[in-house]
N, C-alpha and C. Protein backbone atom coordinates (compact mmCIF):
# COMPACT_ATOMS: atom_id res chain seq x y z
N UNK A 1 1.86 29.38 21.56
CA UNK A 1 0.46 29.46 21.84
C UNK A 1 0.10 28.32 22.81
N UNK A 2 -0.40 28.85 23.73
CA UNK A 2 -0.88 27.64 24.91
C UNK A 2 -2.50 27.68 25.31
N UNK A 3 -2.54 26.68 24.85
CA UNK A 3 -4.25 25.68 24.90
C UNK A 3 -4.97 25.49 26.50
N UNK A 4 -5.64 25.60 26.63
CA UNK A 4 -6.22 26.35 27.76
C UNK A 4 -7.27 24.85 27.80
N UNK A 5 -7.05 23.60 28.93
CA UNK A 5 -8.02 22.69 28.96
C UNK A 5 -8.95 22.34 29.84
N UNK A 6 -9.97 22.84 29.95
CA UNK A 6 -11.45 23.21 30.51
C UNK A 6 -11.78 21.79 30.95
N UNK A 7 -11.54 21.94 32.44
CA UNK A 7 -12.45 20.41 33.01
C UNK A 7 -13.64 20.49 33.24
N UNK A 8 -14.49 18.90 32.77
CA UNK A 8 -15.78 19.54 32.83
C UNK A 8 -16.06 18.14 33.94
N UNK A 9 -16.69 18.74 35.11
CA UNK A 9 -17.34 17.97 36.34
C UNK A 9 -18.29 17.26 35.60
N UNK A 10 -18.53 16.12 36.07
CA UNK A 10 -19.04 15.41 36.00
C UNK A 10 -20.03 14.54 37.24
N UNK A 11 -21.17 15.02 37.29
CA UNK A 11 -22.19 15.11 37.91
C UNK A 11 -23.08 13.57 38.15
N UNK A 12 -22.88 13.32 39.24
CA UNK A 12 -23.16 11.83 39.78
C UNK A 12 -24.21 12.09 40.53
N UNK A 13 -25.37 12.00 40.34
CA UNK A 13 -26.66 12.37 40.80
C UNK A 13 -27.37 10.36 41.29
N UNK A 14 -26.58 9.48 41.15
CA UNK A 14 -26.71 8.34 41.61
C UNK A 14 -26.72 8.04 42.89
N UNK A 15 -27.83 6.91 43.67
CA UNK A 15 -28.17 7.26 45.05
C UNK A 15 -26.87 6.18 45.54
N UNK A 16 -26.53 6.81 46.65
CA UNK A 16 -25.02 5.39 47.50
C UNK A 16 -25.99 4.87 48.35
N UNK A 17 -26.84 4.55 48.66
CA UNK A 17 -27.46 3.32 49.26
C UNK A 17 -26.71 1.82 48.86
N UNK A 18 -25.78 0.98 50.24
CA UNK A 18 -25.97 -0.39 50.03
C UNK A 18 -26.96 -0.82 50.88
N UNK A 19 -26.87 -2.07 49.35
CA UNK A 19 -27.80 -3.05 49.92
C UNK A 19 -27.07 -4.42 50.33
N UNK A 20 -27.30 -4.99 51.57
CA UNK A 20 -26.98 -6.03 51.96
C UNK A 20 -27.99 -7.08 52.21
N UNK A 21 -28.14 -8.10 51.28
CA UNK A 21 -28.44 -9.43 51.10
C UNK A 21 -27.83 -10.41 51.68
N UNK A 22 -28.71 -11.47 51.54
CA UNK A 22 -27.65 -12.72 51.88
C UNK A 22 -27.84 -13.53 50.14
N UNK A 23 -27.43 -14.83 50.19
CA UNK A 23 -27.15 -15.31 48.85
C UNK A 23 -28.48 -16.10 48.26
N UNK A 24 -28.79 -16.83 49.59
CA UNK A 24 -30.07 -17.27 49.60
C UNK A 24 -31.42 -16.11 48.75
N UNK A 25 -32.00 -15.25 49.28
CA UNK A 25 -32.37 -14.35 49.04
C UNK A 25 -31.92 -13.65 47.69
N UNK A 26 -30.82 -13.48 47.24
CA UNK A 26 -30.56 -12.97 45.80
C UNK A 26 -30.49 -13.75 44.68
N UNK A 27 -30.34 -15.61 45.37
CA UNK A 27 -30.41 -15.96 44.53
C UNK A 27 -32.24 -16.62 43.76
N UNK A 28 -32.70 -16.45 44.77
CA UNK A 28 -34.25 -16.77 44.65
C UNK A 28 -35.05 -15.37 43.95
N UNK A 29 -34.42 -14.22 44.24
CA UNK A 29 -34.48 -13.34 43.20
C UNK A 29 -34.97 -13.69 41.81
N UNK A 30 -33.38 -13.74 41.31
CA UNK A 30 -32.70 -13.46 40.30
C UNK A 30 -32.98 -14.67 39.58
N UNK A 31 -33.40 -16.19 40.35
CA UNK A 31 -34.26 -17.28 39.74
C UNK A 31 -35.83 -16.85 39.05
N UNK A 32 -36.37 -16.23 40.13
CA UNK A 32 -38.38 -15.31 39.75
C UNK A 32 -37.73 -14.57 38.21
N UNK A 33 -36.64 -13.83 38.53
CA UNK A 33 -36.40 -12.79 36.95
C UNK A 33 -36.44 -13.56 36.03
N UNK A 34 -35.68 -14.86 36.12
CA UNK A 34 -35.21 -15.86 35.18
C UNK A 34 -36.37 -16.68 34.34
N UNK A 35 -36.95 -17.19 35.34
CA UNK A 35 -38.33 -17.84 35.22
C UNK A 35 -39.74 -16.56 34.29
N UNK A 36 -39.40 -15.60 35.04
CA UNK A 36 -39.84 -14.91 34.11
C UNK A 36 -39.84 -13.91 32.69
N UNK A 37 -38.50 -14.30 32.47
CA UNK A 37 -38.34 -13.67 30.83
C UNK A 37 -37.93 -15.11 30.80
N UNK A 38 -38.25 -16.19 31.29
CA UNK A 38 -38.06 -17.34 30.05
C UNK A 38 -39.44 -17.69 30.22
N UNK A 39 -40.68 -17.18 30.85
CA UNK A 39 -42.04 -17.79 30.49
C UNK A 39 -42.55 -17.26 29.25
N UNK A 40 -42.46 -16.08 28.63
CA UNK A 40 -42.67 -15.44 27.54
C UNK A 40 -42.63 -15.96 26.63
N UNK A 41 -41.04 -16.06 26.61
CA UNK A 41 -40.15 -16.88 24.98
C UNK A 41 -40.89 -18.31 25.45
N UNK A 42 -40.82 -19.40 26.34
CA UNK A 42 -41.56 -20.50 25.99
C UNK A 42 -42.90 -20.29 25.77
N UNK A 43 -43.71 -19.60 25.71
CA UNK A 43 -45.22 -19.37 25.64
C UNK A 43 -45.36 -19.39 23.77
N UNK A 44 -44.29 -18.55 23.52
CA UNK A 44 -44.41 -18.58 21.99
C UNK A 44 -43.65 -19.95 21.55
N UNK A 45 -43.02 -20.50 22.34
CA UNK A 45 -42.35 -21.66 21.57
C UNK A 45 -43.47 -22.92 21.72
N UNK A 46 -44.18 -23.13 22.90
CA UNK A 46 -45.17 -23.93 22.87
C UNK A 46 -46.30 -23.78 22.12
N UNK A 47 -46.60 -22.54 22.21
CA UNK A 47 -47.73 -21.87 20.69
C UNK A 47 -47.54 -22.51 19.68
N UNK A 48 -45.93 -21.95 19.00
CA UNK A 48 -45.86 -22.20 17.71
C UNK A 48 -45.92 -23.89 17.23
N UNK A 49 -45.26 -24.90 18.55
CA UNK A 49 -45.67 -26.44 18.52
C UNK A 49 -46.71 -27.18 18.11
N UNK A 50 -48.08 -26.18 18.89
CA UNK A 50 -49.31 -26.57 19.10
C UNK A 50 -50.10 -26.09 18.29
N UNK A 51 -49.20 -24.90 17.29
CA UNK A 51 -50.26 -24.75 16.16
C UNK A 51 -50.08 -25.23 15.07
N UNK A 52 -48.67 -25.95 14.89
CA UNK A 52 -47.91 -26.67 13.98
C UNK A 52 -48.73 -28.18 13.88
N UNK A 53 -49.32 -28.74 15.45
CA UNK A 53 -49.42 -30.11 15.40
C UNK A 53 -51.06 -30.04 15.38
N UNK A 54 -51.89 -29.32 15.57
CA UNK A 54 -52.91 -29.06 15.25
C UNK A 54 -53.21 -28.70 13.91
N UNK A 55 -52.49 -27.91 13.04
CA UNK A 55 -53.32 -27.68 11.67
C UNK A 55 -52.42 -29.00 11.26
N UNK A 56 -51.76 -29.34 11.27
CA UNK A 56 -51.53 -30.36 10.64
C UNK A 56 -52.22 -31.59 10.38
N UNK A 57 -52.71 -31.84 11.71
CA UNK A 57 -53.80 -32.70 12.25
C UNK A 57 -55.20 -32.42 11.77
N UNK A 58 -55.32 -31.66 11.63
CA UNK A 58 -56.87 -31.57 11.06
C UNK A 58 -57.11 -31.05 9.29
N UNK A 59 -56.03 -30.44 8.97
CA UNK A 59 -55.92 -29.58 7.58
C UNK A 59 -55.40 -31.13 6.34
N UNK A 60 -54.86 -32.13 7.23
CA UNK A 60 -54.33 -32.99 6.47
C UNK A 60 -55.33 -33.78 5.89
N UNK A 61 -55.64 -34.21 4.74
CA UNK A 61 -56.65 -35.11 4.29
C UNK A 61 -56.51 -36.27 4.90
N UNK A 62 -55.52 -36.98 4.58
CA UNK A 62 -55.58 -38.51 4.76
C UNK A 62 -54.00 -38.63 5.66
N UNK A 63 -53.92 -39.47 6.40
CA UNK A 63 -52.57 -39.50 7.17
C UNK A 63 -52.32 -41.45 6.80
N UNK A 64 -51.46 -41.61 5.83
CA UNK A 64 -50.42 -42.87 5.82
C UNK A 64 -50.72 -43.90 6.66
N UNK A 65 -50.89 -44.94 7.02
CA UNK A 65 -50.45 -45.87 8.34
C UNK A 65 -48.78 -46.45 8.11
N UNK A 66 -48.19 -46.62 9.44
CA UNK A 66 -47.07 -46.21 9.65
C UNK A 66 -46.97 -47.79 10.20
N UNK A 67 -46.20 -48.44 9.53
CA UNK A 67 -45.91 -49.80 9.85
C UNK A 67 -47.83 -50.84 10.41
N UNK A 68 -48.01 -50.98 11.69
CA UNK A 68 -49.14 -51.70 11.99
C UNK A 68 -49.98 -50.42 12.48
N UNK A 69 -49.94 -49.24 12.79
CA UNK A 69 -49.98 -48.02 13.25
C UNK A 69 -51.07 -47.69 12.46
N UNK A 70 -52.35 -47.07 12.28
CA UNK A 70 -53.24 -46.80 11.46
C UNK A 70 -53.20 -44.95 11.34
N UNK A 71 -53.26 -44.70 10.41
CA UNK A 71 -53.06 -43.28 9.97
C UNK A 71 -54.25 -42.17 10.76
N UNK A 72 -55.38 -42.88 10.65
CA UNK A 72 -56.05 -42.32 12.04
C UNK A 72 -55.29 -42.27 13.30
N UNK A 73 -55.02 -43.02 13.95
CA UNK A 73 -54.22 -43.48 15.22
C UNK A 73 -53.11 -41.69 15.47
N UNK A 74 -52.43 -41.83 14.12
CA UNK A 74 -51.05 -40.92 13.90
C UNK A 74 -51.87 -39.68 14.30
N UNK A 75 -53.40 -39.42 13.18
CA UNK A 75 -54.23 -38.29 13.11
C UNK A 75 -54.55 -37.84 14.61
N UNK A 76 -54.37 -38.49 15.42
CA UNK A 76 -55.11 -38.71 16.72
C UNK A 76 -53.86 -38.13 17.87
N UNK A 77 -53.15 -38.86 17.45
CA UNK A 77 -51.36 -38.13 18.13
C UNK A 77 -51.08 -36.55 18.20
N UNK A 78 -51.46 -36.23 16.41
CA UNK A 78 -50.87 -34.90 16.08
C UNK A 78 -52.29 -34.37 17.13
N UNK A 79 -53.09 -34.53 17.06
CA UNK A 79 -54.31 -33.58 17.77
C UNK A 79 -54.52 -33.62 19.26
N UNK A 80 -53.93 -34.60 19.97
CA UNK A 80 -53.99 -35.10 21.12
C UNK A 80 -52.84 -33.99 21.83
N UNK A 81 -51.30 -34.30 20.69
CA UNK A 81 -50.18 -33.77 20.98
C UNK A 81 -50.09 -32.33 21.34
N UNK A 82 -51.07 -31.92 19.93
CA UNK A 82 -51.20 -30.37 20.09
C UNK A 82 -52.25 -29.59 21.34
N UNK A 83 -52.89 -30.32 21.93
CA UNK A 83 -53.74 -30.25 22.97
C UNK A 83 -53.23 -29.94 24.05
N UNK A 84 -52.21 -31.07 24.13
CA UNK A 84 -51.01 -30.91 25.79
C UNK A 84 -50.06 -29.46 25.33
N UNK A 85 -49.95 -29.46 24.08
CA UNK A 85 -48.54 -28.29 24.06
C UNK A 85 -49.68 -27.12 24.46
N UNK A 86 -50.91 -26.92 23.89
CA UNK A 86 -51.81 -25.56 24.49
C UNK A 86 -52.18 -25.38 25.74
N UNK A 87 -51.75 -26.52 26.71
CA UNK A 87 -52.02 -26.62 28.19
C UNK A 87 -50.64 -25.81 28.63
N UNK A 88 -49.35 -26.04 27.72
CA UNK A 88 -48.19 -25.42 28.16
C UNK A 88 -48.19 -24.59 28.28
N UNK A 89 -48.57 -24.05 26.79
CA UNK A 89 -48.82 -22.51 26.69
C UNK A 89 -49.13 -21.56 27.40
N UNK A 90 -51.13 -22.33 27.98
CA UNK A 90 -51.45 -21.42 28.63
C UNK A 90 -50.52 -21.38 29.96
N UNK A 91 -50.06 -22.82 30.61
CA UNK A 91 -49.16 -22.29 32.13
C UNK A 91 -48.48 -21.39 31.86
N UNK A 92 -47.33 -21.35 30.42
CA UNK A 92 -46.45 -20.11 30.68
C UNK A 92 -47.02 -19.18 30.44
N UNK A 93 -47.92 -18.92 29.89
CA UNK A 93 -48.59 -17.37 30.06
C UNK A 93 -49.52 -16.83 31.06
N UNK A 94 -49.94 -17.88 32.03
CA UNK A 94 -50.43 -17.53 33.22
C UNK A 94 -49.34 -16.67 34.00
N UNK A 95 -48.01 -17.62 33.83
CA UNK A 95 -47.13 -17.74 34.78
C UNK A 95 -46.40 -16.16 34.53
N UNK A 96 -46.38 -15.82 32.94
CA UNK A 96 -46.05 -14.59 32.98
C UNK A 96 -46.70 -13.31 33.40
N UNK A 97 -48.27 -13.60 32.84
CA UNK A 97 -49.12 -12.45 33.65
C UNK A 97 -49.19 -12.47 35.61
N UNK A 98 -48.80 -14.05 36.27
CA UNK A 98 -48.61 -13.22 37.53
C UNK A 98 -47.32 -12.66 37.70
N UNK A 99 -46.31 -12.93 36.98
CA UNK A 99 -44.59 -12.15 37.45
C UNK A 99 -44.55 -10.61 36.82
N UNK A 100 -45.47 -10.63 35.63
CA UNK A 100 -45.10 -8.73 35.44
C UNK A 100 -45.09 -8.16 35.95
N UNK A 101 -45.75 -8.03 36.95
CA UNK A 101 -45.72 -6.79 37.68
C UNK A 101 -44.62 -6.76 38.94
N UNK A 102 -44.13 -8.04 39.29
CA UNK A 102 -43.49 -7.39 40.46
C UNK A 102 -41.70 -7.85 39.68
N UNK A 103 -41.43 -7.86 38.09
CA UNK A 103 -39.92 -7.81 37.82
C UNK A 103 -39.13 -6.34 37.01
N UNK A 104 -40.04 -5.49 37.39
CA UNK A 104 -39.31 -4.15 36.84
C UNK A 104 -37.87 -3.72 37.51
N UNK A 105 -37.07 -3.93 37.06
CA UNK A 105 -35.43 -3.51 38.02
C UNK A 105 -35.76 -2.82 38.87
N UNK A 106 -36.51 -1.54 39.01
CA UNK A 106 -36.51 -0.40 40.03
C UNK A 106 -37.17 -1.31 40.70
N UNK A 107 -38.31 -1.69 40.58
CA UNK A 107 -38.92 -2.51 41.68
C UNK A 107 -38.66 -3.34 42.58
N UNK A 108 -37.40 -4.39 41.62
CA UNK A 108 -36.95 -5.49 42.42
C UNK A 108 -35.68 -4.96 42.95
N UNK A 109 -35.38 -3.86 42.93
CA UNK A 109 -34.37 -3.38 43.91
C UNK A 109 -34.75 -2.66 44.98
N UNK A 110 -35.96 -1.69 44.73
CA UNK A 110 -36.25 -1.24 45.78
C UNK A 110 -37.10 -2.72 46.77
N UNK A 111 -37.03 -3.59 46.45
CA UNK A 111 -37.49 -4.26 47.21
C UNK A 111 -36.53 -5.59 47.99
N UNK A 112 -35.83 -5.60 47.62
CA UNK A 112 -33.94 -5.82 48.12
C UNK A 112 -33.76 -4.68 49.34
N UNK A 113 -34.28 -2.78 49.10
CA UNK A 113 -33.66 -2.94 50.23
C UNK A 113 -34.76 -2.67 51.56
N UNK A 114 -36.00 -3.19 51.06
CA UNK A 114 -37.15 -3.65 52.06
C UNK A 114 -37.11 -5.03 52.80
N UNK A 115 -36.26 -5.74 52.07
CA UNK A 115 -35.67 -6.49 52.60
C UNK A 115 -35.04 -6.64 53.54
């Protein structure tokens, strides 16, 4: 008995367009991509800092003095501290609402070969 083996084509509907770059250019790319899926994740990491050093700062009754350091002084740090980390915040989330729109793959390729 002989088995009869049916090739099945396989259908490449993928466009052959190259694209030619230089290095300069791909690599200033691929830095904007970078910068922008790491403004996200730091947006929540500076958040979570600044909400850590803020309730702490204000939710705490009484804060210790810390050698000559007055526990107000410390109170004043955590709230001061958490102030600058919400300035972070908001840059990286500025910084992400202007990059959304122009890092979608299709986008930043079709724009490689407008390049």
């Amino acid at each position: 008995m002989r088995l009869k083996i049916q090739k099945q084509k396989i259908h490449d509907n993928m466009d052959r367009d190259i694209i030619i770059i230089n290095k300069d250019s791909l690599v200033l790319k691929l830095f904007r991509a970078k910068e922008f899926y790491n403004s996200l994740n730091s947006a929540f990491g500076f958040g979570g800092v600044a909400l850590a050093l803020l309730l702490s700062g204000y939710l705490t009754e009484t804060f210790h003095n810390v050698g000559y350091i007055p526990g107000e002084t410390i109170r004043a740090m955590f709230i001061a501290l958490g102030l600058i980390f919400i300035g972070f915040t908001i840059k990286s989330v500025i910084s992400w609402f202007k990059l959304k729109d122009t890092h979608d793959p299709i986008k930043m390729v079709f724009d490689l070969l407008i390049d």
